[in-house]
C-alpha atoms as a PDB file:
ATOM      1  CA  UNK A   1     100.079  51.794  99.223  1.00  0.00           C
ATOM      2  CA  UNK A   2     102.097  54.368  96.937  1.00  0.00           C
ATOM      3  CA  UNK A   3     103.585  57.375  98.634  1.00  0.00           C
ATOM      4  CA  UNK A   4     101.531  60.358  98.466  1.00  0.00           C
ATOM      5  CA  UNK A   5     104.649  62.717  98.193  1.00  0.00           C
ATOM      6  CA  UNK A   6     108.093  61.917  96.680  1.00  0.00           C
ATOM      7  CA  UNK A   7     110.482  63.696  99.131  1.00  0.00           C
ATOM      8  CA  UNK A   8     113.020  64.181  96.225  1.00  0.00           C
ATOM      9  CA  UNK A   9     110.668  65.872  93.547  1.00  0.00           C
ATOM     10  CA  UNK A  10     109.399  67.851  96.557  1.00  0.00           C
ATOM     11  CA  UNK A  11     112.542  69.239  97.506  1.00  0.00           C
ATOM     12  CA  UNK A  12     113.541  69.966  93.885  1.00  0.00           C
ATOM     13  CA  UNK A  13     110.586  72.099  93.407  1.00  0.00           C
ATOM     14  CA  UNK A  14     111.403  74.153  96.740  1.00  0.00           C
ATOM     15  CA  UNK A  15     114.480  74.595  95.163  1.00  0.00           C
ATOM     16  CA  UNK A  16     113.489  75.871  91.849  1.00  0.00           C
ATOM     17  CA  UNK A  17     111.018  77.976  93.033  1.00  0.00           C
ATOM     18  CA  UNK A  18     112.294  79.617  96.595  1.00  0.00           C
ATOM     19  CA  UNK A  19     113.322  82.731  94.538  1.00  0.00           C
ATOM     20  CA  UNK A  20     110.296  83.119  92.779  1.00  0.00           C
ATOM     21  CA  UNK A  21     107.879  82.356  96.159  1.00  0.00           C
ATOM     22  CA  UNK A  22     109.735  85.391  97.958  1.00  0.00           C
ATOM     23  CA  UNK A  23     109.674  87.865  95.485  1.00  0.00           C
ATOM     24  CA  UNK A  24     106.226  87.280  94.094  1.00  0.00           C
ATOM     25  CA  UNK A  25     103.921  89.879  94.281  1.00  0.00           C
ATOM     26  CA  UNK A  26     101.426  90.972  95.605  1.00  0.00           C
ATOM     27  CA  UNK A  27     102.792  88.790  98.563  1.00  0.00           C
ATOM     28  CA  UNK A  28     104.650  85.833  98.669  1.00  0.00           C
ATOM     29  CA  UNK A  29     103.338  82.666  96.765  1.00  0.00           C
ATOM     30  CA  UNK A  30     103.604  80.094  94.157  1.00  0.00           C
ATOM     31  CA  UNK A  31     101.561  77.936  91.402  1.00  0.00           C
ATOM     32  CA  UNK A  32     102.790  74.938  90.538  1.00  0.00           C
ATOM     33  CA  UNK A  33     101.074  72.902  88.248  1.00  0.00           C
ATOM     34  CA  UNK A  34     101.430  69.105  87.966  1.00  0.00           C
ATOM     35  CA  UNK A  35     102.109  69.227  91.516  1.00  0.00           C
ATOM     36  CA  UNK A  36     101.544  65.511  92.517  1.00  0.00           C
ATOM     37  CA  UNK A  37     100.847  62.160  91.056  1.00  0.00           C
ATOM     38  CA  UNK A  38      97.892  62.064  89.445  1.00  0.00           C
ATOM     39  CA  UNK A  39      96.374  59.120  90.157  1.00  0.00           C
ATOM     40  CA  UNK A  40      96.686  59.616  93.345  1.00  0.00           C
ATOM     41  CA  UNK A  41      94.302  62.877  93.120  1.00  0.00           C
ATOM     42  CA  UNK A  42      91.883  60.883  90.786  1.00  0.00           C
ATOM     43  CA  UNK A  43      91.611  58.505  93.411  1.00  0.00           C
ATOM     44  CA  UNK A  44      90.723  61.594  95.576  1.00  0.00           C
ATOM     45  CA  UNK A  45      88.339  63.026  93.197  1.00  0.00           C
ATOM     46  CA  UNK A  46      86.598  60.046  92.890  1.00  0.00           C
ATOM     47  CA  UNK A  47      86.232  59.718  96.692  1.00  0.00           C
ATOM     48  CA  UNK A  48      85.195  63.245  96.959  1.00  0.00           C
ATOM     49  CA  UNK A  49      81.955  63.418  98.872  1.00  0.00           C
ATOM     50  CA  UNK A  50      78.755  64.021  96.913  1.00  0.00           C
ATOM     51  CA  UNK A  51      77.339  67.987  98.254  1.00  0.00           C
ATOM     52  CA  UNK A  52      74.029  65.938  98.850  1.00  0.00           C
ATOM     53  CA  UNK A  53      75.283  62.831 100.568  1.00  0.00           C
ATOM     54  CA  UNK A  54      77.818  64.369 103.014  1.00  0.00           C
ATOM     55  CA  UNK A  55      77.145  66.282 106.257  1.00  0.00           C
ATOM     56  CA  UNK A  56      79.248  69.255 104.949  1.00  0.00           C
ATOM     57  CA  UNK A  57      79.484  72.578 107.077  1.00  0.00           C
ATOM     58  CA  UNK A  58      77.370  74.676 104.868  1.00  0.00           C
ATOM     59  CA  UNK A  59      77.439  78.564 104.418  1.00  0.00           C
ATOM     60  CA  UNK A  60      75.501  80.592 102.506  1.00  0.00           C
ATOM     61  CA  UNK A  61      75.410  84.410 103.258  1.00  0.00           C
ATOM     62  CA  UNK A  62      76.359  87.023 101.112  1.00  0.00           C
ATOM     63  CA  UNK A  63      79.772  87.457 102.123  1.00  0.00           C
ATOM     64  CA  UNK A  64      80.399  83.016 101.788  1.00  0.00           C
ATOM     65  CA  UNK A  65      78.802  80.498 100.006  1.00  0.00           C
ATOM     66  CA  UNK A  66      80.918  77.081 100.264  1.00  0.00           C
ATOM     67  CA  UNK A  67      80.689  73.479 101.996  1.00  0.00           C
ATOM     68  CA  UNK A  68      83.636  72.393 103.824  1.00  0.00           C
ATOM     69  CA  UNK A  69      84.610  70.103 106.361  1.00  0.00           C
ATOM     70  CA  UNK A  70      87.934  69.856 108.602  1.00  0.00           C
ATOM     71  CA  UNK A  71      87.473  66.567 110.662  1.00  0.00           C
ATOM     72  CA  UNK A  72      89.563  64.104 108.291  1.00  0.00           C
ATOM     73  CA  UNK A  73      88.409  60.943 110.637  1.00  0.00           C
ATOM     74  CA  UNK A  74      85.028  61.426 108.101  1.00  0.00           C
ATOM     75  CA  UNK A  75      86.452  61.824 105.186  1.00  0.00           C
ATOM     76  CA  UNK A  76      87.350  59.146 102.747  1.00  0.00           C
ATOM     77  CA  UNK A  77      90.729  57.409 102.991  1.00  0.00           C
ATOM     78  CA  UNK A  78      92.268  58.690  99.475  1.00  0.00           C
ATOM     79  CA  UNK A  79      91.698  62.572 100.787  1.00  0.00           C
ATOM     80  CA  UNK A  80      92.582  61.573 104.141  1.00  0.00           C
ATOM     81  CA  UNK A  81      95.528  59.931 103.156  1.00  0.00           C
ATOM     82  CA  UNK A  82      96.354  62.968 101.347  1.00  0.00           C
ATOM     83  CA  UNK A  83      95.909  65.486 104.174  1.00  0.00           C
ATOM     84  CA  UNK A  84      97.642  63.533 106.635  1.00  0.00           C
ATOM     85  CA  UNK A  85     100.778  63.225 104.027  1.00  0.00           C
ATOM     86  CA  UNK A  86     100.424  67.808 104.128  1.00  0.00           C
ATOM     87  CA  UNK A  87     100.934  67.473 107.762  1.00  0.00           C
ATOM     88  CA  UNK A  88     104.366  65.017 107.463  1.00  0.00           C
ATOM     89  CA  UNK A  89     107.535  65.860 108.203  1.00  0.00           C
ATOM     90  CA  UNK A  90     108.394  65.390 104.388  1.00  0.00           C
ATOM     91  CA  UNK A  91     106.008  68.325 103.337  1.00  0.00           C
ATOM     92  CA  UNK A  92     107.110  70.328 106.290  1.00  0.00           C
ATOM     93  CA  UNK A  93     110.404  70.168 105.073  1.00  0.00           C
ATOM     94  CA  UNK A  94     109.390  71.044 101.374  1.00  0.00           C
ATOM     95  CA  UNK A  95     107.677  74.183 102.895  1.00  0.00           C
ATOM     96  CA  UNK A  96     110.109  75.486 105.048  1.00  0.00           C
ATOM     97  CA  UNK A  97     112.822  75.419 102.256  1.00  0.00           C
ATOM     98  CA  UNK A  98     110.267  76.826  99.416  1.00  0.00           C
ATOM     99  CA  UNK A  99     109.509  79.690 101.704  1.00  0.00           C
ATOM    100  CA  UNK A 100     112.444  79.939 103.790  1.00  0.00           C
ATOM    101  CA  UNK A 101     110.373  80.354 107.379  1.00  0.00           C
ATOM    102  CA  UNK A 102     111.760  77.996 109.762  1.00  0.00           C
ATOM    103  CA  UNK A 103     109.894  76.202 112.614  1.00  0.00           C
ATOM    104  CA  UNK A 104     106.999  75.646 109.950  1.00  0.00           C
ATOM    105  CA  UNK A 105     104.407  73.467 112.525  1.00  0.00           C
ATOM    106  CA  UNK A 106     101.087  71.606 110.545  1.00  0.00           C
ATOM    107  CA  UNK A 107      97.212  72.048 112.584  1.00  0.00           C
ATOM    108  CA  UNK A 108      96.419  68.108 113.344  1.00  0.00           C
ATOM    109  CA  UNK A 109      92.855  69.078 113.902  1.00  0.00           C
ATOM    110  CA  UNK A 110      92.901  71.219 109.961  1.00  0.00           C
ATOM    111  CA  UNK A 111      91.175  74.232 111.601  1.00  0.00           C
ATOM    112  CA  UNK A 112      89.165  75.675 109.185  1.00  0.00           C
ATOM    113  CA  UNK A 113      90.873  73.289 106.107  1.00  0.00           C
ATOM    114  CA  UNK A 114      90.480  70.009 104.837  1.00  0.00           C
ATOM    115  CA  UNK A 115      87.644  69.759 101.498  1.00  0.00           C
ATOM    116  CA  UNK A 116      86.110  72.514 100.348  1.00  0.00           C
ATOM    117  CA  UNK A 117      83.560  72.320  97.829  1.00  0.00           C
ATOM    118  CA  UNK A 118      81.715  75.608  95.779  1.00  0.00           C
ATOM    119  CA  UNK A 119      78.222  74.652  94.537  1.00  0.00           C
ATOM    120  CA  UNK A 120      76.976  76.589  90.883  1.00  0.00           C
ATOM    121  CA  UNK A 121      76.450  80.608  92.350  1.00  0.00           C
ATOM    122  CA  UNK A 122      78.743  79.865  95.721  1.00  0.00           C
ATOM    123  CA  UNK A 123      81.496  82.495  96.174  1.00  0.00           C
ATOM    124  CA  UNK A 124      83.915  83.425  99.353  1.00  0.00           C
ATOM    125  CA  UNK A 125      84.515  87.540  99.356  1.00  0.00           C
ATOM    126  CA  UNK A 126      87.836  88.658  99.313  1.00  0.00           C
ATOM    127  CA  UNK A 127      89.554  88.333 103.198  1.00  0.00           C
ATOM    128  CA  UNK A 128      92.727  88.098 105.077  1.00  0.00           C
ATOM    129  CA  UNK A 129      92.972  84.725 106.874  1.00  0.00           C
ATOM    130  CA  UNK A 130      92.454  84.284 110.668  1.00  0.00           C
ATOM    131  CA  UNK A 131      96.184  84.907 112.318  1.00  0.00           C
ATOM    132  CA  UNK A 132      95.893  83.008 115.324  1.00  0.00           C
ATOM    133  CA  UNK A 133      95.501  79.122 116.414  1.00  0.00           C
ATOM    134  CA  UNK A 134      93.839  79.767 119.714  1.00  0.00           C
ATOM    135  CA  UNK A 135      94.253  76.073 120.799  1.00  0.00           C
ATOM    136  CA  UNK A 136      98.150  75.743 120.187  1.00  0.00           C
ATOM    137  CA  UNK A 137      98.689  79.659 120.560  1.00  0.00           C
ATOM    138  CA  UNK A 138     100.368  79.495 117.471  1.00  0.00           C
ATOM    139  CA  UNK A 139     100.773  82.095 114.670  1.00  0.00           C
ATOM    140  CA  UNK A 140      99.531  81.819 110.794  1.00  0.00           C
ATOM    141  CA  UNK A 141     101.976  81.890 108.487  1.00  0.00           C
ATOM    142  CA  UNK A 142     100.857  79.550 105.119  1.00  0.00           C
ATOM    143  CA  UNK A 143      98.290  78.564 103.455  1.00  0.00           C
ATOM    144  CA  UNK A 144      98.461  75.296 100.840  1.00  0.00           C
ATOM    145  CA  UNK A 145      95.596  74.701  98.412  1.00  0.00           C
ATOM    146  CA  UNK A 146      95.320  71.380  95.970  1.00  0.00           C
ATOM    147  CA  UNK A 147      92.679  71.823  93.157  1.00  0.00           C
ATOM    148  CA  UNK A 148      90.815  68.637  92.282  1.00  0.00           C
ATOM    149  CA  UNK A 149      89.170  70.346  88.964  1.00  0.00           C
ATOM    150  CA  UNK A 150      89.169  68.043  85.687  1.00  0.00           C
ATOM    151  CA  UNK A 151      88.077  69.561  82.535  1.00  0.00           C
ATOM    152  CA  UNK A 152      87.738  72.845  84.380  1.00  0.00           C
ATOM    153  CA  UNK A 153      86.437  75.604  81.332  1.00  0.00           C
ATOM    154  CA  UNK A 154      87.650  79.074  81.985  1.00  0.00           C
ATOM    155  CA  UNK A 155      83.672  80.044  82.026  1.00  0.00           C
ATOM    156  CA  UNK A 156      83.021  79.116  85.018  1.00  0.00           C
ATOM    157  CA  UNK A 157      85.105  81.052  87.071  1.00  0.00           C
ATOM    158  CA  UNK A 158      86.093  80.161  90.137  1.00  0.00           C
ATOM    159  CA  UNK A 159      89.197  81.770  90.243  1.00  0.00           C
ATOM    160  CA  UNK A 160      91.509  82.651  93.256  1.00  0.00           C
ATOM    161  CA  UNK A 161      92.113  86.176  93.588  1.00  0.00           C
ATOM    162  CA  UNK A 162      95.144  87.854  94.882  1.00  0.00           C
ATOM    163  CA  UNK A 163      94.697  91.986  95.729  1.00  0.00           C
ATOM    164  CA  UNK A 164      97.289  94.483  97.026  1.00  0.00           C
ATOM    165  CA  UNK A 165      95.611  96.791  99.205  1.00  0.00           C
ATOM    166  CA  UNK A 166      96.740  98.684 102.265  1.00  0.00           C
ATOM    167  CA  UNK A 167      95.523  99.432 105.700  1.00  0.00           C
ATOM    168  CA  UNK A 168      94.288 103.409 106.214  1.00  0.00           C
ATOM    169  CA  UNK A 169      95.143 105.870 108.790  1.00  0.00           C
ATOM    170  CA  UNK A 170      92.771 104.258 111.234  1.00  0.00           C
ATOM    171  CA  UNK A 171      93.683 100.822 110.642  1.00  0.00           C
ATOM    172  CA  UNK A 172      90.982 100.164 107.893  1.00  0.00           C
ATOM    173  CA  UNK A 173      91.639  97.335 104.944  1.00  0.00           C
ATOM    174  CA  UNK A 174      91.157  98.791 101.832  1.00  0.00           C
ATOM    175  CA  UNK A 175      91.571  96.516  98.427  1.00  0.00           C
ATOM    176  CA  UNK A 176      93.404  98.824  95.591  1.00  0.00           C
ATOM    177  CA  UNK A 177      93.369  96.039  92.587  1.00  0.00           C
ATOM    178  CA  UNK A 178      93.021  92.265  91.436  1.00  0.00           C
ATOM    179  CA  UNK A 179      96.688  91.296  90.716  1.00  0.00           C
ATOM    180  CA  UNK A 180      96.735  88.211  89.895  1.00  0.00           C
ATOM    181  CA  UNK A 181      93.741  85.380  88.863  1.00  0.00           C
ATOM    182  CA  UNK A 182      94.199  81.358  89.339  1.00  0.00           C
ATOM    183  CA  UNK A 183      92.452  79.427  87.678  1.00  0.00           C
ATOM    184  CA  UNK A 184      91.270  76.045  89.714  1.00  0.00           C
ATOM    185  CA  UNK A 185      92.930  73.663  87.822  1.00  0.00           C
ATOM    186  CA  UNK A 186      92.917  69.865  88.479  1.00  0.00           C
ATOM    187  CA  UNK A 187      96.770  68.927  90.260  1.00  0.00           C
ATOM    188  CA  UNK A 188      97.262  72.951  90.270  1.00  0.00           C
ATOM    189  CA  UNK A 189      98.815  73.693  93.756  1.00  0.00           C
ATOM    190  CA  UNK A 190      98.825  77.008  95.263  1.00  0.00           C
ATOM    191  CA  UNK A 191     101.006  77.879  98.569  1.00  0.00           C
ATOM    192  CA  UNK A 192     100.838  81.255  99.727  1.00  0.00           C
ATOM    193  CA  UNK A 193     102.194  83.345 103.374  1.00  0.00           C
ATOM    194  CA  UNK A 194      99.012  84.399 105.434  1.00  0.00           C
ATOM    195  CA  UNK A 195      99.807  88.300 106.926  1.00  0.00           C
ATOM    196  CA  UNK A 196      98.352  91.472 107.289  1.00  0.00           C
ATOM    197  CA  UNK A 197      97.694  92.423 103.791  1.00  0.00           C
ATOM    198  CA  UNK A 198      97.786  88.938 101.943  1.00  0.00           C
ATOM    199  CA  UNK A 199      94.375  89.914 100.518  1.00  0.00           C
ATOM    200  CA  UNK A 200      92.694  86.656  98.822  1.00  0.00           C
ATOM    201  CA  UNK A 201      89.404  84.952  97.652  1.00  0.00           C
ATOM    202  CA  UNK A 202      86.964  83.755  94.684  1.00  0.00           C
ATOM    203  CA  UNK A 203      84.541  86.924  94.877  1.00  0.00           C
ATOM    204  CA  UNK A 204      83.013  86.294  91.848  1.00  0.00           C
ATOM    205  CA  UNK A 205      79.923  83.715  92.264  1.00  0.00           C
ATOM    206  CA  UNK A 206      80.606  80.061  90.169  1.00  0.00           C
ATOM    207  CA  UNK A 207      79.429  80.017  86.544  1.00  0.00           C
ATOM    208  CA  UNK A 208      79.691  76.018  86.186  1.00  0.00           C
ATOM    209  CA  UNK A 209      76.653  73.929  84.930  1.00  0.00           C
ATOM    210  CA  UNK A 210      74.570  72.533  87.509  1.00  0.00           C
ATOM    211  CA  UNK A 211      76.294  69.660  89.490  1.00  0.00           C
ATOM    212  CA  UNK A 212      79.196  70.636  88.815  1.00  0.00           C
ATOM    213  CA  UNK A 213      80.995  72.403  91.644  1.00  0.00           C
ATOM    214  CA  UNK A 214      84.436  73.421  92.928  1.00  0.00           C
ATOM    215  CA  UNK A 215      86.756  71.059  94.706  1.00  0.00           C
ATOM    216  CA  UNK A 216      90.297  71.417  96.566  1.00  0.00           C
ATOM    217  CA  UNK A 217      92.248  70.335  99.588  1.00  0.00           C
ATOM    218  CA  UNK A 218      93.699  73.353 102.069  1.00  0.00           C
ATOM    219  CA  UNK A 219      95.990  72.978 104.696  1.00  0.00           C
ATOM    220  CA  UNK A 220      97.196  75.245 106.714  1.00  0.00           C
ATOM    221  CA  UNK A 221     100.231  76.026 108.748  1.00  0.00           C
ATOM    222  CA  UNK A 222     101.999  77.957 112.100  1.00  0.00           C
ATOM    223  CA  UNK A 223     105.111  79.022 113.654  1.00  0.00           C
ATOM    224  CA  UNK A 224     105.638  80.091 117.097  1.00  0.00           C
ATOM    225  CA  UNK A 225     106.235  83.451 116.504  1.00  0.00           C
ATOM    226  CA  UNK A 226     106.614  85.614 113.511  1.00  0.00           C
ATOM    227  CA  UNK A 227     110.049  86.602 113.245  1.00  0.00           C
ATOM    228  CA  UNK A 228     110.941  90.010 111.455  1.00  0.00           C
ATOM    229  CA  UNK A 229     107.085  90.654 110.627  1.00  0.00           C
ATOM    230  CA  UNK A 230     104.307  92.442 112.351  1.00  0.00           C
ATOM    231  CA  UNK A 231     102.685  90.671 115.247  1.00  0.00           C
ATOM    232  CA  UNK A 232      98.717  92.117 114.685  1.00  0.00           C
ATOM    233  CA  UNK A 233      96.247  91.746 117.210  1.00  0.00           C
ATOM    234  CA  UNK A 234      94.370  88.395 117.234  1.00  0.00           C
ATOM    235  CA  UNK A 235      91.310  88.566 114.742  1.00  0.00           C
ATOM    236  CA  UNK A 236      88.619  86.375 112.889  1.00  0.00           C
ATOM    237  CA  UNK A 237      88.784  86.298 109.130  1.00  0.00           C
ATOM    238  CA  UNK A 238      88.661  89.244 107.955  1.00  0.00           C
ATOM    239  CA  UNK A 239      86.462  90.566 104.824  1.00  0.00           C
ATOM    240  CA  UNK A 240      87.177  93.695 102.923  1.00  0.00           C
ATOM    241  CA  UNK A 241      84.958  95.059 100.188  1.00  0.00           C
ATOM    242  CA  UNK A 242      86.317  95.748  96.952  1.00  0.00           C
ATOM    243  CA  UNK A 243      86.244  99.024  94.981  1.00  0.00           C
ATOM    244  CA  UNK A 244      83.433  97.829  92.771  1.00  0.00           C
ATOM    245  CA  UNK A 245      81.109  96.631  95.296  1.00  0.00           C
ATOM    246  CA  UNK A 246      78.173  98.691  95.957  1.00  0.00           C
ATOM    247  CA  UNK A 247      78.088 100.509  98.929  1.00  0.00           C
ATOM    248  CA  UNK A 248      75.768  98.419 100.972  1.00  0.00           C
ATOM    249  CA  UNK A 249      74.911  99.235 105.047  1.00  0.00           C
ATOM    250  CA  UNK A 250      73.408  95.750 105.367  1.00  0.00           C
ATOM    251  CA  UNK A 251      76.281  93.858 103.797  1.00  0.00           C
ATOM    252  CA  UNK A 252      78.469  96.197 105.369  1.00  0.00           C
ATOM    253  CA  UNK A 253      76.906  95.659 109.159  1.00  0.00           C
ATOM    254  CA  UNK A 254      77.497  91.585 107.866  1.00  0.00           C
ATOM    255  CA  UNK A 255      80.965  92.027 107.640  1.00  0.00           C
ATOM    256  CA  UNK A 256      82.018  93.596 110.860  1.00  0.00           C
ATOM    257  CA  UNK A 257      79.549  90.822 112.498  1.00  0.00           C
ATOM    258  CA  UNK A 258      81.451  88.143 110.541  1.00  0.00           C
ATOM    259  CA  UNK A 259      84.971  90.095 111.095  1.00  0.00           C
ATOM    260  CA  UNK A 260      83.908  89.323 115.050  1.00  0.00           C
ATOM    261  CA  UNK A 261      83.621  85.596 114.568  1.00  0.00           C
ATOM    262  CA  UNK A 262      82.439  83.045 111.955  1.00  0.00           C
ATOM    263  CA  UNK A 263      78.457  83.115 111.363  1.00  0.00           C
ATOM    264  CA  UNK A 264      76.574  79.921 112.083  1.00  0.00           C
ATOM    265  CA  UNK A 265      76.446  76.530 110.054  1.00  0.00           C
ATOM    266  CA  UNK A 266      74.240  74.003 109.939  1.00  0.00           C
ATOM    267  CA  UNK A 267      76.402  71.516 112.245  1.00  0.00           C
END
C-alpha cells in the first residue's frame, strides 16, 4: 500500500507556511495546492460514491443543500484510507507545527466530516462552525478540507467563502464583506482555525452541468481548552445572513431554528 502522507513533505510545508497561516486574514488559514499525491486522490475520486447509489445524509433547505456522510466504516477504502491517515499522528504533527496550537486531538467518529458532496443548485449559507465536541468535551479549533474537483471551470462556482464580520452590541453576527474566494480545485487543500468570527461557506448555489457535483474530504479537529482565546458558550452551527440577502422573516425564523440544532435528514 503507498503511504497516504509523506511525513517529510508534510513537515516542510508547515514550515514554509506557519507565517503565512497566522497572519492570514480574515482569520487564520492556508491553501495549498498540490497538497498530496495524486494518484492517491484519483483513486479516491474514483471510489467516490455515486449521489444516487449511496445512502448519503441529505439536506436540502434554504439555508443547506449538500450530501454528506461521517461514518468512514461505509465508505470506500481509498477515502477511508485517506481519512484515517488525517487522524494520524503524522498529520497531527503537521498541524500543530503549521498552526502553532499544541495538544491538536483528531474526532475518530468525523462528527459532522468525512465526504461531502454538492449536487447542480446545492449551496451551504455562510456560518461559524459548531465549537464544542459534546462526546469528548473537547473544544474546536481546525478545520481541514481536501477538494477532489478535476477539470473544475470557474463557472460553476462552488467557491469557499471567507467573511470578516463582527459580533454587535447584543451579541449578534453580522457579515461586513467576502474577503477571500477558493476555488474547489482537485488536490487543493484548505486548513483553517474554527472561532468566534471565522465566518465561512459556499453561499452561492452550484452552476455545474447536471451530474456533475462538488466533492471534498473534511476533517476536523480539538484541543482541550482554548488557550489565550475566548471560551464562547456552547452552540450549534451557526448561520449569519449576508448584507445582500433579502430580508426574509421565514428564512430568518429558519435560521435561529437551525442555530438551535441541525434540521432533520433523511437517515
Amino acid at each position: 500500500m503507498r503511504p497516504i502522507f509523506d511525513e517529510a513533505r508534510l513537515q516542510a510545508l508547515a514550515v514554509e507556511h506557519s507565517d503565512a497561516y497566522c497572519s492570514a486574514a480574515p482569520f487564520p488559514h492556508i491553501v495549498i495546492d498540490n497538497f498530496m499525491d495524486p494518484e492517491v486522490l484519483v483513486d479516491a475520486l474514483n471510489a467516490f460514491p455515486d449521489q444516487d447509489a449511496f445512502e448519503f445524509y441529505k439536506y436540502d433547505n434554504p439555508l443547506e443543500k449538500k450530501l454528506a456522510m461521517d461514518q468512514v466504516s461505509k465508505l470506500p477504502d481509498p477515502i477511508a484510507d485517506i481519512l484515517l491517515a488525517m487522524n494520524s499522528a503524522v498529520f497531527l504533527k503537521f498541524l500543530e507545527d503549521l498552526t502553532g496550537i499544541e495538544g491538536v486531538i483528531g474526532d475518530p467518529y468525523y462528527r459532522g466530516g468525512g465526504i461531502h458532496q454538492i449536487v447542480k443548485g446545492g449551496k451551504l449559507d455562510v456560518h461559524i462552525d459548531f465549537n464544542w465536541h459534546q462526546k469528548f468535551g473537547l473544544d474546536r479549533r481546525l478545520n481541514a478540507l481536501i477538494y477532489l474537483n478535476q477539470n473544475w471551470d470557474v463557472a460553476y462556482g462552488g467557491n469557499f467563502e471567507l467573511w470578516k464580520g463582527h459580533r454587535d452590541a447584543n451579541g449578534r453576527h453580522v457579515l461586513e464583506t467576502c474577503e477571500k474566494r477558493v476555488q474547489p480545485l482537485f488536490n487543493r487543500f484548505v486548513l483553517f482555525s474554527t472561532t468566534e468570527e471565522s465566518y465561512h461557506g459556499h453561499p452561492e448555489a452550484l452552476t455545474c452541468p447536471e451530474g456533475w457535483t462538488r466533492k471534498s474530504l473534511a476533517t476536523y479537529y480539538y484541543t482541550n481548552g482554548r488557550p489565550g482565546e475566548e471560551t464562547a458558550p456552547t452552540h450549534s452551527t451557526t448561520f449569519i445572513r449576508r448584507p445582500e440577502d433579502p430580508e426574509d422573516p421565514e428564512v430568518e425564523a429558519l435560521r435561529e431554528r437551525r442555530n438551535q440544532g441541525r434540521l432533520a435528514s433523511n437517515i
